[in-house]
C-alpha atoms as a PDB file:
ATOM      1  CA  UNK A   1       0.000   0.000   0.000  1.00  0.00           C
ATOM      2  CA  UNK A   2       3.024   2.127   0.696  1.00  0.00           C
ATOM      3  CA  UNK A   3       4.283   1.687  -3.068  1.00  0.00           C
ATOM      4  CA  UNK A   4       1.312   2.559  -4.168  1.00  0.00           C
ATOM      5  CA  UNK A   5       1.052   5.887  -1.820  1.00  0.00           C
ATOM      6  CA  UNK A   6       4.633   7.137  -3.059  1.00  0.00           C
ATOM      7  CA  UNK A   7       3.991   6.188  -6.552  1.00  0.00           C
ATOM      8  CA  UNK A   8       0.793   8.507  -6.676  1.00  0.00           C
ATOM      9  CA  UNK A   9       2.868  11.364  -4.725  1.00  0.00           C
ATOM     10  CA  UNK A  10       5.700  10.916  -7.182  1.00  0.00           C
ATOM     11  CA  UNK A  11       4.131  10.508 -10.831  1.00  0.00           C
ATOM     12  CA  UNK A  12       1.574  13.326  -9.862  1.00  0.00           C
ATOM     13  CA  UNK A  13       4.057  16.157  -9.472  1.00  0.00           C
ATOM     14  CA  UNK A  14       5.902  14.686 -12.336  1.00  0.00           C
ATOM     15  CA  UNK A  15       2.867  14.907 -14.420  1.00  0.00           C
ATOM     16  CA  UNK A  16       2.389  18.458 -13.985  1.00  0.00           C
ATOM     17  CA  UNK A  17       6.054  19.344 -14.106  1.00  0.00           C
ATOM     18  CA  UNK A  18       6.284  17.445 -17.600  1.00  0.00           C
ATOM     19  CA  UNK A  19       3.446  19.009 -19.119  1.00  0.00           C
ATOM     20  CA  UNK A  20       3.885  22.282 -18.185  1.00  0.00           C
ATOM     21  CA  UNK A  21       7.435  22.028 -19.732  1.00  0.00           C
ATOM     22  CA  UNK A  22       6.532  20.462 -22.532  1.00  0.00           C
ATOM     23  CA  UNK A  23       4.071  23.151 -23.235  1.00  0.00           C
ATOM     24  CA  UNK A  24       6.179  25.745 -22.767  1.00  0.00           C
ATOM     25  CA  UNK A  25       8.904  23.929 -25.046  1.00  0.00           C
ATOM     26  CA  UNK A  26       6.566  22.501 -27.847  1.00  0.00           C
ATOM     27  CA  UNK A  27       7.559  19.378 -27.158  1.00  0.00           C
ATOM     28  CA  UNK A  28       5.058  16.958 -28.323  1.00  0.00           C
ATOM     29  CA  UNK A  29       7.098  13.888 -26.703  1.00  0.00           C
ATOM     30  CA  UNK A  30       7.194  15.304 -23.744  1.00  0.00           C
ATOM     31  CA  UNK A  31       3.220  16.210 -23.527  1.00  0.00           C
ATOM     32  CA  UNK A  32       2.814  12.566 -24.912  1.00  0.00           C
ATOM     33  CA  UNK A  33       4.555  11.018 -22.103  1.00  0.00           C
ATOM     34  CA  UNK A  34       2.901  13.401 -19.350  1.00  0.00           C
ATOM     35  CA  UNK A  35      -0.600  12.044 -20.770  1.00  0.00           C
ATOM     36  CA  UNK A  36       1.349   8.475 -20.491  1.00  0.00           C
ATOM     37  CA  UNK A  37       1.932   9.083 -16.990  1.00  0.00           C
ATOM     38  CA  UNK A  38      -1.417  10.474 -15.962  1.00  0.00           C
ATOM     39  CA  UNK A  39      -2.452   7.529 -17.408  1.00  0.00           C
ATOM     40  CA  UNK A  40      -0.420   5.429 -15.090  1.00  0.00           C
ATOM     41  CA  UNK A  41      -0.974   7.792 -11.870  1.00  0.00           C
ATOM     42  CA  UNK A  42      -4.592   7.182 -12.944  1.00  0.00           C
ATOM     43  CA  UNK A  43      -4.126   3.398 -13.132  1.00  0.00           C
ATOM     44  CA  UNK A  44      -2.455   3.449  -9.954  1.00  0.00           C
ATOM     45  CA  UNK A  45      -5.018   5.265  -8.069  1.00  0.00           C
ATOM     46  CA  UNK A  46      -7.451   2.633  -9.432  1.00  0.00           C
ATOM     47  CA  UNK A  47      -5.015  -0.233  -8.306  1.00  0.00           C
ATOM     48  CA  UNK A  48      -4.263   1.069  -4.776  1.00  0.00           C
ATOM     49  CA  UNK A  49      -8.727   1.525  -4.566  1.00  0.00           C
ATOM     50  CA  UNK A  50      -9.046  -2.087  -5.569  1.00  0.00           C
ATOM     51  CA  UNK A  51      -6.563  -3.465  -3.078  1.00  0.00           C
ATOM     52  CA  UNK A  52      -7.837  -1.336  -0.720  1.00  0.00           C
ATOM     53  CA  UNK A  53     -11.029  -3.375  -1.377  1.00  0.00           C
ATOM     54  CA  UNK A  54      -9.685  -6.718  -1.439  1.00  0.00           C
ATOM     55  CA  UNK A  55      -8.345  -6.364   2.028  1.00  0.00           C
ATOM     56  CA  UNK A  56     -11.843  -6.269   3.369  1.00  0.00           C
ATOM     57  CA  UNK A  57     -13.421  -9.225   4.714  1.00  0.00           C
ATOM     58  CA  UNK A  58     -16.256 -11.321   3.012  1.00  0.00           C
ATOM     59  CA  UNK A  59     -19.813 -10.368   3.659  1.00  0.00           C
ATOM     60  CA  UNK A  60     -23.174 -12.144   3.221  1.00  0.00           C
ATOM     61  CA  UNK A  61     -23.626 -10.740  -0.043  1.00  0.00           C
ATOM     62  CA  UNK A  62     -20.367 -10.494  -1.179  1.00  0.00           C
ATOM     63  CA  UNK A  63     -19.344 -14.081   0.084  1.00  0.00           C
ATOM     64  CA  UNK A  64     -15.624 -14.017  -1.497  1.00  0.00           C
ATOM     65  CA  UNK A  65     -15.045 -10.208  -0.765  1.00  0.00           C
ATOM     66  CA  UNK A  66     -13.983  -7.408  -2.861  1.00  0.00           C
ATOM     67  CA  UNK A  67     -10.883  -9.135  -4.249  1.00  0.00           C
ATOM     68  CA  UNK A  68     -12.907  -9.577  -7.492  1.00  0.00           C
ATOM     69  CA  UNK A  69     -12.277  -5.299  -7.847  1.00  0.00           C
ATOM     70  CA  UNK A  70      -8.747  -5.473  -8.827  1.00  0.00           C
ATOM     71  CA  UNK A  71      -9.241  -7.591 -11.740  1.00  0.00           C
ATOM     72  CA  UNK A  72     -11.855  -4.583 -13.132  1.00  0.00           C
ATOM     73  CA  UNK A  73      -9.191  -1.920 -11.977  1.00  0.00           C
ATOM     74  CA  UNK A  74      -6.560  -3.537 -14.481  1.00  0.00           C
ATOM     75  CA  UNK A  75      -9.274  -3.752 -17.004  1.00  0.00           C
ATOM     76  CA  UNK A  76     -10.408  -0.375 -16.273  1.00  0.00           C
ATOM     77  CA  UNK A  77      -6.446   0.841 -16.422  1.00  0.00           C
ATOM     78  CA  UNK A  78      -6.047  -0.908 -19.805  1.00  0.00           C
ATOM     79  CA  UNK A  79      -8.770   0.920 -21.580  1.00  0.00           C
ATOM     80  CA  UNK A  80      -8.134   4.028 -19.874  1.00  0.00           C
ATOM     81  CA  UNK A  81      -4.304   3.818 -21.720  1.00  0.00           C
ATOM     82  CA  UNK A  82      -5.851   2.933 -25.216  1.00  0.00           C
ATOM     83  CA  UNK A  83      -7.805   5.616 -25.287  1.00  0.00           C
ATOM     84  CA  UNK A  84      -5.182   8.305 -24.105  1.00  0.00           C
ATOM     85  CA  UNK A  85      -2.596   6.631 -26.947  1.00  0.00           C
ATOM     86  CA  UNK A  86      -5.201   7.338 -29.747  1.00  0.00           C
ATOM     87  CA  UNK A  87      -5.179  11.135 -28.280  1.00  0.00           C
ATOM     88  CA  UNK A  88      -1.276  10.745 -28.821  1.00  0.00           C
ATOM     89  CA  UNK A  89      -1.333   8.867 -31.964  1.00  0.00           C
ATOM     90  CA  UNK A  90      -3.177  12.093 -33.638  1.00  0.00           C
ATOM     91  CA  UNK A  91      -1.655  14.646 -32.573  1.00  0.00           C
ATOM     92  CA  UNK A  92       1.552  13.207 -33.858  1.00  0.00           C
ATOM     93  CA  UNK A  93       0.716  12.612 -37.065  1.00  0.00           C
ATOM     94  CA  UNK A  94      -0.839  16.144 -37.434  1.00  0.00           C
ATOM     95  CA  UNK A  95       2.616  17.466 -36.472  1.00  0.00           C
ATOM     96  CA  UNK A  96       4.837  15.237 -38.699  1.00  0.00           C
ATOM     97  CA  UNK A  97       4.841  18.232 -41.521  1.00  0.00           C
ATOM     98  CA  UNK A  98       5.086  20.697 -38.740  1.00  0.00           C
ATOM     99  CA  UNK A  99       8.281  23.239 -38.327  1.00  0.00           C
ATOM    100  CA  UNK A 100       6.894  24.039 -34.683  1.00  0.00           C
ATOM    101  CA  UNK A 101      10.381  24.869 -33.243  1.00  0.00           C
ATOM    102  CA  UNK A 102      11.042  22.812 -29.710  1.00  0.00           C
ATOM    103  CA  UNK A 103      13.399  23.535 -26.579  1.00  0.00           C
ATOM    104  CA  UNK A 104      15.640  20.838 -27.054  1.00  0.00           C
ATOM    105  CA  UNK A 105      17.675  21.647 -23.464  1.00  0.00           C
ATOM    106  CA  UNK A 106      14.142  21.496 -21.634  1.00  0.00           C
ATOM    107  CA  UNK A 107      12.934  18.485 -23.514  1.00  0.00           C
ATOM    108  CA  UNK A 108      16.364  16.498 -22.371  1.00  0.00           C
ATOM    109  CA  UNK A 109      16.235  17.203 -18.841  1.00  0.00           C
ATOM    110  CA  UNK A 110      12.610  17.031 -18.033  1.00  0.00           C
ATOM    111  CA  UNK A 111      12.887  13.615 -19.819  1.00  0.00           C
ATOM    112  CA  UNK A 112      15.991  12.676 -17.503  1.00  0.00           C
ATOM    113  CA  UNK A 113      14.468  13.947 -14.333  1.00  0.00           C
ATOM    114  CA  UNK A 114      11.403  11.121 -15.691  1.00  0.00           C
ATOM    115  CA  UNK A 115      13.852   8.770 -15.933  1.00  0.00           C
ATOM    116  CA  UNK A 116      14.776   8.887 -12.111  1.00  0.00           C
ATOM    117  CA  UNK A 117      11.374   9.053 -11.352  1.00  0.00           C
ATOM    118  CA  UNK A 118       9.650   6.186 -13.102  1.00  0.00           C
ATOM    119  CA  UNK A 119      12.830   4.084 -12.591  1.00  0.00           C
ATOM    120  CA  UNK A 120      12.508   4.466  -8.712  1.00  0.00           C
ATOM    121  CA  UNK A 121       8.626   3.919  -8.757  1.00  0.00           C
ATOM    122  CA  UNK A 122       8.746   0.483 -10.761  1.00  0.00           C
ATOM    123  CA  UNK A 123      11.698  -0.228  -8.673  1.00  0.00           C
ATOM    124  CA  UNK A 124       8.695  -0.215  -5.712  1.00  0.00           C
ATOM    125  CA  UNK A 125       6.425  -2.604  -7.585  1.00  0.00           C
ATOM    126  CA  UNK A 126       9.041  -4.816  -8.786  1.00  0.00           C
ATOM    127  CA  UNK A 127       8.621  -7.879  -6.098  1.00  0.00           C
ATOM    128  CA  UNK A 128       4.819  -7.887  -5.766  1.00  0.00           C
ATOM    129  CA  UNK A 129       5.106  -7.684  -9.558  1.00  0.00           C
ATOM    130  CA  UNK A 130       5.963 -11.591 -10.003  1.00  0.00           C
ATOM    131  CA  UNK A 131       2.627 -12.610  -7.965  1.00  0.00           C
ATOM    132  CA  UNK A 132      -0.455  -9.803  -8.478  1.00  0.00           C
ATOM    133  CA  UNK A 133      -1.747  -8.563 -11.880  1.00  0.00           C
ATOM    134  CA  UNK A 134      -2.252  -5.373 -10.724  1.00  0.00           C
ATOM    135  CA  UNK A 135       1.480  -4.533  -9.278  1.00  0.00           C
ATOM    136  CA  UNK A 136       2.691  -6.476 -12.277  1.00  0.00           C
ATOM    137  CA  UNK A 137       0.717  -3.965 -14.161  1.00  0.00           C
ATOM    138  CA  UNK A 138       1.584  -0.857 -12.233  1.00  0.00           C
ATOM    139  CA  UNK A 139       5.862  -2.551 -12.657  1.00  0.00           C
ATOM    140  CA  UNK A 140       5.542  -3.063 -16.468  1.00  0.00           C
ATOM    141  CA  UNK A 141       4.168   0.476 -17.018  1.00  0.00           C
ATOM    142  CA  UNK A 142       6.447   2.626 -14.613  1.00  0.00           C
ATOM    143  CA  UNK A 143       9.324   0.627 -16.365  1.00  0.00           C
ATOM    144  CA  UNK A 144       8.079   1.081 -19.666  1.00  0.00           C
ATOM    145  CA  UNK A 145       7.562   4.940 -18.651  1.00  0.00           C
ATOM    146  CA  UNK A 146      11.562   5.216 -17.717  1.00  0.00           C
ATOM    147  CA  UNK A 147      12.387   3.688 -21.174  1.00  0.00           C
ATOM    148  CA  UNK A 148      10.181   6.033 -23.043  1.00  0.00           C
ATOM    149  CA  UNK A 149      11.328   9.063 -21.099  1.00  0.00           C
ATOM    150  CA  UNK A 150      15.369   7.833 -21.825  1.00  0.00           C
ATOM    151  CA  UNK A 151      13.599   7.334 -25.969  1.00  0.00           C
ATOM    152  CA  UNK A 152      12.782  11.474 -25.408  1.00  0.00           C
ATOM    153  CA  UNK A 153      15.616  12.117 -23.484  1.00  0.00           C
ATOM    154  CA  UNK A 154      17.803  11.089 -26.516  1.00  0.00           C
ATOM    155  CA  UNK A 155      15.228  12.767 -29.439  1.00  0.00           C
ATOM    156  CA  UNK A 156      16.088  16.156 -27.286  1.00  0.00           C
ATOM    157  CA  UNK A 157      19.654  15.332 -27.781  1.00  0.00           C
ATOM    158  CA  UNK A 158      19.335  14.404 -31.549  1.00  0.00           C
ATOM    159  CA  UNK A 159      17.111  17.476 -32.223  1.00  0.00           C
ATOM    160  CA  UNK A 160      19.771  19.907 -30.822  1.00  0.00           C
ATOM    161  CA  UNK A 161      22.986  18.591 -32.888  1.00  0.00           C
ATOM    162  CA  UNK A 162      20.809  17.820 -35.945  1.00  0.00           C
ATOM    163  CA  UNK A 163      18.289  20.015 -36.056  1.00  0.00           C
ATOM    164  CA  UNK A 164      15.822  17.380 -37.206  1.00  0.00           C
ATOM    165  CA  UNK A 165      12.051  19.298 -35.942  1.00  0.00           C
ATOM    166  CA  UNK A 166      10.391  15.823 -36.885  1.00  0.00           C
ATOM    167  CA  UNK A 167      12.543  13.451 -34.147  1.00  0.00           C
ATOM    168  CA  UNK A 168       9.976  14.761 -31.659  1.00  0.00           C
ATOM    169  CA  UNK A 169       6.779  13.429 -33.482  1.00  0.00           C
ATOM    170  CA  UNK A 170       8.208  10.607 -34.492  1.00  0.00           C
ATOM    171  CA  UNK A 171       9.590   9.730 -30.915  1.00  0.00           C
ATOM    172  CA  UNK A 172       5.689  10.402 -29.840  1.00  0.00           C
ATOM    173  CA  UNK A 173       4.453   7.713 -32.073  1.00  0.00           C
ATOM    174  CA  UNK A 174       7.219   4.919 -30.763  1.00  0.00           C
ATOM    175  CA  UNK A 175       5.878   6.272 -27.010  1.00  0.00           C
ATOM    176  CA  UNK A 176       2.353   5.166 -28.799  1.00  0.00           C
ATOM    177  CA  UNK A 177       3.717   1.916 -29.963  1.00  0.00           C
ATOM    178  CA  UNK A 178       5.280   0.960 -26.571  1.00  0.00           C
ATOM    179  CA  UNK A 179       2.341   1.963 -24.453  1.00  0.00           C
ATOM    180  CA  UNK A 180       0.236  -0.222 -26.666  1.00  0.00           C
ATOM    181  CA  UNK A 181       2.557  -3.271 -26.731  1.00  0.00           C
ATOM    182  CA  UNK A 182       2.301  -3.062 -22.771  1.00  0.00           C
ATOM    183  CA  UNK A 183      -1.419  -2.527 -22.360  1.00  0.00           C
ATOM    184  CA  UNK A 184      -2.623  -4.788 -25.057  1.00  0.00           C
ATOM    185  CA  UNK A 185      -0.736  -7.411 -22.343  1.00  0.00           C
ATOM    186  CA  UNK A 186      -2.948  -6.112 -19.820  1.00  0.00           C
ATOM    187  CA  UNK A 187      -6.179  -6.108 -21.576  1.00  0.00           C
ATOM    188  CA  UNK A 188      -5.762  -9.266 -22.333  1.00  0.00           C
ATOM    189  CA  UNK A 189      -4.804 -10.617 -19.186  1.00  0.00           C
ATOM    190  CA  UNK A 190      -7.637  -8.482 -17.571  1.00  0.00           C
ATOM    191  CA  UNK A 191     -10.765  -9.378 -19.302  1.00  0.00           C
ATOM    192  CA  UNK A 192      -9.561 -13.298 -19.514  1.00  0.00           C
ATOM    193  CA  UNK A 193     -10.051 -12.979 -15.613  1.00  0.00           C
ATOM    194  CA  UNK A 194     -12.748 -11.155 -15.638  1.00  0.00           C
ATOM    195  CA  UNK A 195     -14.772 -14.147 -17.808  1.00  0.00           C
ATOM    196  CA  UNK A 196     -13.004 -16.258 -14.949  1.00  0.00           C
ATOM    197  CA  UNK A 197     -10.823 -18.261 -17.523  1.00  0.00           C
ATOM    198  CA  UNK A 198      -7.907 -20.539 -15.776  1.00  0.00           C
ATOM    199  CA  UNK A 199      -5.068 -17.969 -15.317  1.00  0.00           C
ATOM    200  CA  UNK A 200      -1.813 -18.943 -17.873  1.00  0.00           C
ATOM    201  CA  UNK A 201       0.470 -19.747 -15.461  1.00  0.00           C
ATOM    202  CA  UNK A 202      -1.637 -22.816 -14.056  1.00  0.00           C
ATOM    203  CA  UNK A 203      -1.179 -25.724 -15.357  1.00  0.00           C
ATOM    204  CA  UNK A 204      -5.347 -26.913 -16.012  1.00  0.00           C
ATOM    205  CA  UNK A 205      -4.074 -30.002 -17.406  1.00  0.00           C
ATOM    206  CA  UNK A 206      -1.376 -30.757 -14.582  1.00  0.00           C
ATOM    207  CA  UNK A 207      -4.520 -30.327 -12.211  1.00  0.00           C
ATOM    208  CA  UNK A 208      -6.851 -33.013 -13.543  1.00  0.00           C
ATOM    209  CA  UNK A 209      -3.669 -35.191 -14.038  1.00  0.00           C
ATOM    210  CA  UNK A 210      -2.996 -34.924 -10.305  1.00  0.00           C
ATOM    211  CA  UNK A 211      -6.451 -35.497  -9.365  1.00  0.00           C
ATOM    212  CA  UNK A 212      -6.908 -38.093 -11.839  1.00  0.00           C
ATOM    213  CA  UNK A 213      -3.875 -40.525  -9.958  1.00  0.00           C
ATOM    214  CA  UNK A 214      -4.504 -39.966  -6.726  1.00  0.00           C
ATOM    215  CA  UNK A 215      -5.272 -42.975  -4.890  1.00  0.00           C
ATOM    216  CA  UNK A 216      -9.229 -44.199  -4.823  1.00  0.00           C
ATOM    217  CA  UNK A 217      -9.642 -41.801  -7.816  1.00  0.00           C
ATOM    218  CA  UNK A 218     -11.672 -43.326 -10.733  1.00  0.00           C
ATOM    219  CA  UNK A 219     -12.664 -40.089 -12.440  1.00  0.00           C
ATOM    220  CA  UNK A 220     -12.239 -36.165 -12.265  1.00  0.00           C
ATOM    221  CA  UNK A 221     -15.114 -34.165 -13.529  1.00  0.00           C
ATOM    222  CA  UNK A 222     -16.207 -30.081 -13.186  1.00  0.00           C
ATOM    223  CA  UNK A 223     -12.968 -28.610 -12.693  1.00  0.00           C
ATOM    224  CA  UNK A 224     -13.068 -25.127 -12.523  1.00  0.00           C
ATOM    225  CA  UNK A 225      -9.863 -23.223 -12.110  1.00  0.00           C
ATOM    226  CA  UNK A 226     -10.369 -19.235 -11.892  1.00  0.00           C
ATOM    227  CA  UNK A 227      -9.170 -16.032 -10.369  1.00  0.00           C
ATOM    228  CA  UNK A 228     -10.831 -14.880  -7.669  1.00  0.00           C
ATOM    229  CA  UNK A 229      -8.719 -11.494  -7.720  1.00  0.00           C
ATOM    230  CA  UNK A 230      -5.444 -10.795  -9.505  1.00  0.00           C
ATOM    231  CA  UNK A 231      -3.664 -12.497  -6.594  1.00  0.00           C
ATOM    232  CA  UNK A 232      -5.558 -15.308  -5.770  1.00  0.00           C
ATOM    233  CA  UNK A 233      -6.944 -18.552  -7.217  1.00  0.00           C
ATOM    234  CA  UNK A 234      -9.740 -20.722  -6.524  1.00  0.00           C
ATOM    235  CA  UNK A 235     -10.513 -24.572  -7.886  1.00  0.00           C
ATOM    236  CA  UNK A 236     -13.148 -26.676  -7.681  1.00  0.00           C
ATOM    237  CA  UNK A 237     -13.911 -30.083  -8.660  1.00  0.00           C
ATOM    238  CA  UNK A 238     -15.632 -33.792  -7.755  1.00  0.00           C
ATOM    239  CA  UNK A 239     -13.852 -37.042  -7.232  1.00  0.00           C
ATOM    240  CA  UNK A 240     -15.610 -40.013  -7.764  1.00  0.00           C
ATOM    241  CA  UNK A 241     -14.010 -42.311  -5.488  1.00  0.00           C
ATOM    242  CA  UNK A 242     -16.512 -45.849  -5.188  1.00  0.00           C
ATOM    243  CA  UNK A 243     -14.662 -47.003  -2.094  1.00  0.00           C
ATOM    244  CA  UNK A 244     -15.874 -43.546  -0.321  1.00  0.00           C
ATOM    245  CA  UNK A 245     -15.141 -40.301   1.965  1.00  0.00           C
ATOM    246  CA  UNK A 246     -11.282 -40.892   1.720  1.00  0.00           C
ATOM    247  CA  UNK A 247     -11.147 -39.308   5.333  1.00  0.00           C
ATOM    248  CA  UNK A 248     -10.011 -35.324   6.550  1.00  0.00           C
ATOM    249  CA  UNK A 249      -6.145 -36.144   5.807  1.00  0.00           C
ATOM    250  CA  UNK A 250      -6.722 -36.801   2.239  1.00  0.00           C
ATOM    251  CA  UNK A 251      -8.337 -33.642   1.658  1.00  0.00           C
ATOM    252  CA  UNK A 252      -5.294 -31.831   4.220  1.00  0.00           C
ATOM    253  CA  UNK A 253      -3.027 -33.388   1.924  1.00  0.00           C
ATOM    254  CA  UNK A 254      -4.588 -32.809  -1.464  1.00  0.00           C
ATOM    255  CA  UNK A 255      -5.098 -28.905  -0.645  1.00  0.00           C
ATOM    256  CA  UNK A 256      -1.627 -28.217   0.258  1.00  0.00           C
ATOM    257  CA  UNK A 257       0.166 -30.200  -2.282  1.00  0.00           C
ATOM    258  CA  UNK A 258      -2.514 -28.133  -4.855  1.00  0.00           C
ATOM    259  CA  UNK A 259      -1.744 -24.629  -3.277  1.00  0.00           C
ATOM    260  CA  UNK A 260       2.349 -25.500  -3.391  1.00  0.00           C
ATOM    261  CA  UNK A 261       2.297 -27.183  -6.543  1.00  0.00           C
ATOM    262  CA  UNK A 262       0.027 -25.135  -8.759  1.00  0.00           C
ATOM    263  CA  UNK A 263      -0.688 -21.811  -7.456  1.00  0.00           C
ATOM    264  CA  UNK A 264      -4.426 -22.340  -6.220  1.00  0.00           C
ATOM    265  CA  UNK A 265      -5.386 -21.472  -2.294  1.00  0.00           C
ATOM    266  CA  UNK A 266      -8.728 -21.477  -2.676  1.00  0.00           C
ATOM    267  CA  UNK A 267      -9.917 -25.613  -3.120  1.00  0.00           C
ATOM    268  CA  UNK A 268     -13.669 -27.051  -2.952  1.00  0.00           C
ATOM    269  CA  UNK A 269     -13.233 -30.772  -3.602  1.00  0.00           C
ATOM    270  CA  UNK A 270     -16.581 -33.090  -3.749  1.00  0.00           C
ATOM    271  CA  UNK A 271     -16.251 -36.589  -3.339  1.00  0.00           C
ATOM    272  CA  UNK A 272     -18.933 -38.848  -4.923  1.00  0.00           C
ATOM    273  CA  UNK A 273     -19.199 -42.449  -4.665  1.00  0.00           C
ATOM    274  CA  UNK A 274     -20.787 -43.680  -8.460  1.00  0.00           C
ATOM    275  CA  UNK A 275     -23.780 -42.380  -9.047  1.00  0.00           C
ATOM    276  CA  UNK A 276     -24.696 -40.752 -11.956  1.00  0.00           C
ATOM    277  CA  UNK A 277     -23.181 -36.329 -11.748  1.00  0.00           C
ATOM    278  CA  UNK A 278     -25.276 -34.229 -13.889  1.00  0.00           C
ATOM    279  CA  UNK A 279     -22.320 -32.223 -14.054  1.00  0.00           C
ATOM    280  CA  UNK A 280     -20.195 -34.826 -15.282  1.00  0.00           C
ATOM    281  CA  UNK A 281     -20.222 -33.445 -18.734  1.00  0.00           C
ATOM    282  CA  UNK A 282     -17.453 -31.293 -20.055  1.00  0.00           C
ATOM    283  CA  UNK A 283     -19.363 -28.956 -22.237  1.00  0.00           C
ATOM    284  CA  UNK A 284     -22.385 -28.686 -18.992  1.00  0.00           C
ATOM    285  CA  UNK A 285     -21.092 -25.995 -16.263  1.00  0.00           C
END
């Protein structure tokens, strides 16, 4: 929650700061990359909301708590960006013919001074990054942010030795092209959670194997692998095991070697003993 406080600090003055320079420069880059990082302070703010809300307990009518939030604050966060790149994408190619002249100097070190900014914010995100979609998210886009600023950092340089007006247009359009390699990531990644599709890095297949050999197992039917949040996972499935209840150990077991092994701490197992699942089906859910 602290990463996400300083971030928000950080990336907000640096917003304004960048903007109001590249304004006063005619920098297109740099106004392109302060509309980049509202988008991300944006994004955060959205983020640090929907963990906020996941933290809170389950209630009676939301029985697996607000977790679900953060999966529609990174889907909210990716459309946000796509529409803020489009904003970019035209003003850039209005200005390719363009002789606007631009403040190299100012360009170069506002674009440094984002450079030590978004490299110390992703630097904040960078553990949670490998196990929440949202901090991944919020990672990915504050590193992508110090690349892009470096990419306007050097057009400022290249602008005042050459004198080439069109570097900074052309830089915007690359910011365009990064953003959107990033976010399409995230879009993707968002709404597959959000139709509660079995998250990539589970193995679905590795499940129902598992299931499948353990012993008193003669099938494995209605697995259901989803995220609950962009942190957690949830599983459920029945057992049909004809000799019966297998006893509390076997489920003890079963759960922890699933939560190690694959990723999943939320398990519902049902055992049945052979008769007929109207569930059993793979295309009936």
């Amino acid at each position: 929650m602290r990463a996400f406080a300083i971030g928000i600090a950080l990336n907000t003055v640096f917003v304004i700061v960048e903007w109001m320079f590249g304004v006063l420069s005619g920098s297109l880059a740099l106004i392109a990359d302060a509309t980049h990082n509202l988008g991300d302070v944006l994004g955060l703010i959205l983020a640090w909301g929907a963990a906020s809300l996941a933290r809170r307990p389950p209630s009676a009518r939301f029985t697996y708590g607000l977790g679900g939030s953060t999966i529609l604050a990174a889907l909210a966060n990716a459309m946000l960006l796509l529409v803020a790149i489009g904003g970019i994408a035209w003003e850039a190619i209005q200005r390719l013919g363009s002789t606007q002249a631009v403040d190299a100097p100012v360009m170069i070190w506002v674009a440094l001074l984002g450079v030590a900014i978004n490299g110390a914010t992703a630097w904040l995100f960078m553990a949670g990054g490998k196990k929440d979609l949202n901090m991944r998210g919020a990672y990915l886009h504050m590193a992508a942010d110090a690349g892009v600023s470096l990419g306007v950092a050097v057009a400022g340089i290249g602008m005042l030795y050459s004198g080439w007006r069109w570097l900074d247009p052309v830089v915007s359009l690359l910011i365009v092209a990064v953003i959107f390699a990033g976010t399409w990531g995230l879009l993707r990644d968002s709404v597959r959670m959000a139709l509660q599709a079995a998250p990539e890095n589970i193995d679905t297949a590795g499940v129902r194997r598992y299931l499948a050999a353990l012993p008193g197992v003669s099938e494995v039917h209605d697995l259901h692998i989803w995220a609950m949040s962009t942190a957690e996972n949830a599983m459920t499935a029945h057992l049909v095991m004809p000799a019966g209840h297998p006893g509390d150990d076997f489920f003890a077991d079963v759960v922890e070697h699933i939560e190690h092994a694959f990723a999943i701490g939320h398990v519902t197992i049902q055992i049945e003993t052979g008769r007929a699942c109207a569930l059993a089906p793979d295309h009936v859910v």
